[in-house]
Protein backbone atom coordinates (compact mmCIF):
# COMPACT_ATOMS: atom_id res chain seq x y z
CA UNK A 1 -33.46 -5.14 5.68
CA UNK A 2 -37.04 -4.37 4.79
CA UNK A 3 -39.41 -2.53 6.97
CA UNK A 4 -42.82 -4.57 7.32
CA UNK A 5 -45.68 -3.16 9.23
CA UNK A 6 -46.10 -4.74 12.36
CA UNK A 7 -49.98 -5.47 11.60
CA UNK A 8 -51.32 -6.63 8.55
CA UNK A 9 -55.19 -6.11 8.75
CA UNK A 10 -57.83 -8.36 7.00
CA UNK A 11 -61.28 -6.88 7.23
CA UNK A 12 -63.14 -10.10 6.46
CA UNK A 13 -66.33 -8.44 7.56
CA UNK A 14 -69.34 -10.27 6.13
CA UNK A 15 -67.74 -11.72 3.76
CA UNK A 16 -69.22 -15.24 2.59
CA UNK A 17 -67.12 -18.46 3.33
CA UNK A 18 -64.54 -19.39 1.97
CA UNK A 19 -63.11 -16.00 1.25
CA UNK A 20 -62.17 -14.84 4.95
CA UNK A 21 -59.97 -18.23 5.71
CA UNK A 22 -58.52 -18.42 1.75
CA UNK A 23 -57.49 -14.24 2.91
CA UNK A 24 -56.00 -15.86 6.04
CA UNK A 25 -54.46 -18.26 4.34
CA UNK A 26 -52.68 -16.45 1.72
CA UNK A 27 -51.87 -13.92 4.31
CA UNK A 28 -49.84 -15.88 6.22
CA UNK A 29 -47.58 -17.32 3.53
CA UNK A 30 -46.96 -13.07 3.69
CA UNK A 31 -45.46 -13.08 6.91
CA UNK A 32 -42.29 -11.65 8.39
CA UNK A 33 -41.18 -12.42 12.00
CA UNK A 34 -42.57 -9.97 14.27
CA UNK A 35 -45.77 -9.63 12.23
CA UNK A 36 -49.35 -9.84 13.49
CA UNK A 37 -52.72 -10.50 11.06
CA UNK A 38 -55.68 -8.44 12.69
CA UNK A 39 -58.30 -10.40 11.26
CA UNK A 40 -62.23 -8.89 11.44
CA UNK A 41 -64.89 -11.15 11.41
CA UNK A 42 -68.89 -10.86 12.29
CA UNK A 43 -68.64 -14.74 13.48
CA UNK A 44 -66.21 -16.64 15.28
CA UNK A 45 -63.69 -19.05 12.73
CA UNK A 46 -63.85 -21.81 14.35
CA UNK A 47 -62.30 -24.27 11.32
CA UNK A 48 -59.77 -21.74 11.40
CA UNK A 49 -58.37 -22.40 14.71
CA UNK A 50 -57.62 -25.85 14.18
CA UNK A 51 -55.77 -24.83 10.70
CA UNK A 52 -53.81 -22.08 12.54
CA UNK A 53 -52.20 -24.17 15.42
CA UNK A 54 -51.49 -27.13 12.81
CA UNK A 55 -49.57 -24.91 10.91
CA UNK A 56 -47.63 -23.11 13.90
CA UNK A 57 -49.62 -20.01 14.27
CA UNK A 58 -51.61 -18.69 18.02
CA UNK A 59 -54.79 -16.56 18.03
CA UNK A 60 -55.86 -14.21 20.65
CA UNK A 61 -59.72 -13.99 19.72
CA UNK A 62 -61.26 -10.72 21.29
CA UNK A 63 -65.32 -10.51 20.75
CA UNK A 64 -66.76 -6.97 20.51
CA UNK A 65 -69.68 -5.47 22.03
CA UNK A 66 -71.37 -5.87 18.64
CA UNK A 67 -71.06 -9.04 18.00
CA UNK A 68 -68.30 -9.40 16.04
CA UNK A 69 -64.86 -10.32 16.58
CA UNK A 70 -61.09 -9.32 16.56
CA UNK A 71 -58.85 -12.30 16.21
CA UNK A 72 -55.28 -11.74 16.36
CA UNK A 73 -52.82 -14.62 14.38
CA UNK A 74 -48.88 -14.15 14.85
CA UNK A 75 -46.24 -17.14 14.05
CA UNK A 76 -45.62 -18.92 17.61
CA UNK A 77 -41.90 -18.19 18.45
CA UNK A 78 -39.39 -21.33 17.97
CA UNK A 79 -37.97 -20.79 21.71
């Protein structure tokens, strides 16, 4: 059995769109059970939401004291 890291992290940082939800994206085909994307943005994704729960992924979106955000994306459990 592998050993994945239990966070991936996407600094996304002012980066222009596309390029933060295409990361996302191809990120997620990445993951392994048990896996969380810590993605860092200096706006809020909204598209990205509705893209996440359609394909069967939750968010926990934190915003930071400097505007930015921490949104955390992990593969919602089949229970």
């Amino acid at each position: 059995m592998a050993n994945h890291p239990e966070e991936i992290l996407i600094d996304a940082r002012w980066l222009e769109p596309p390029e933060p939800m295409e990361k996302v994206l191809h990120t997620l085909a990445l993951l392994h059970s048990g896996q969380t994307i810590r993605l860092l943005l200096h706006r809020e994704p909204f598209p990205l939401y509705l893209i996440l729960r359609e394909k069967g992924y939750a968010h926990e979106t934190m915003p930071q004291p400097d505007g930015s955000y921490v949104i955390l994306i992990r593969r919602v459990s089949a229970e």
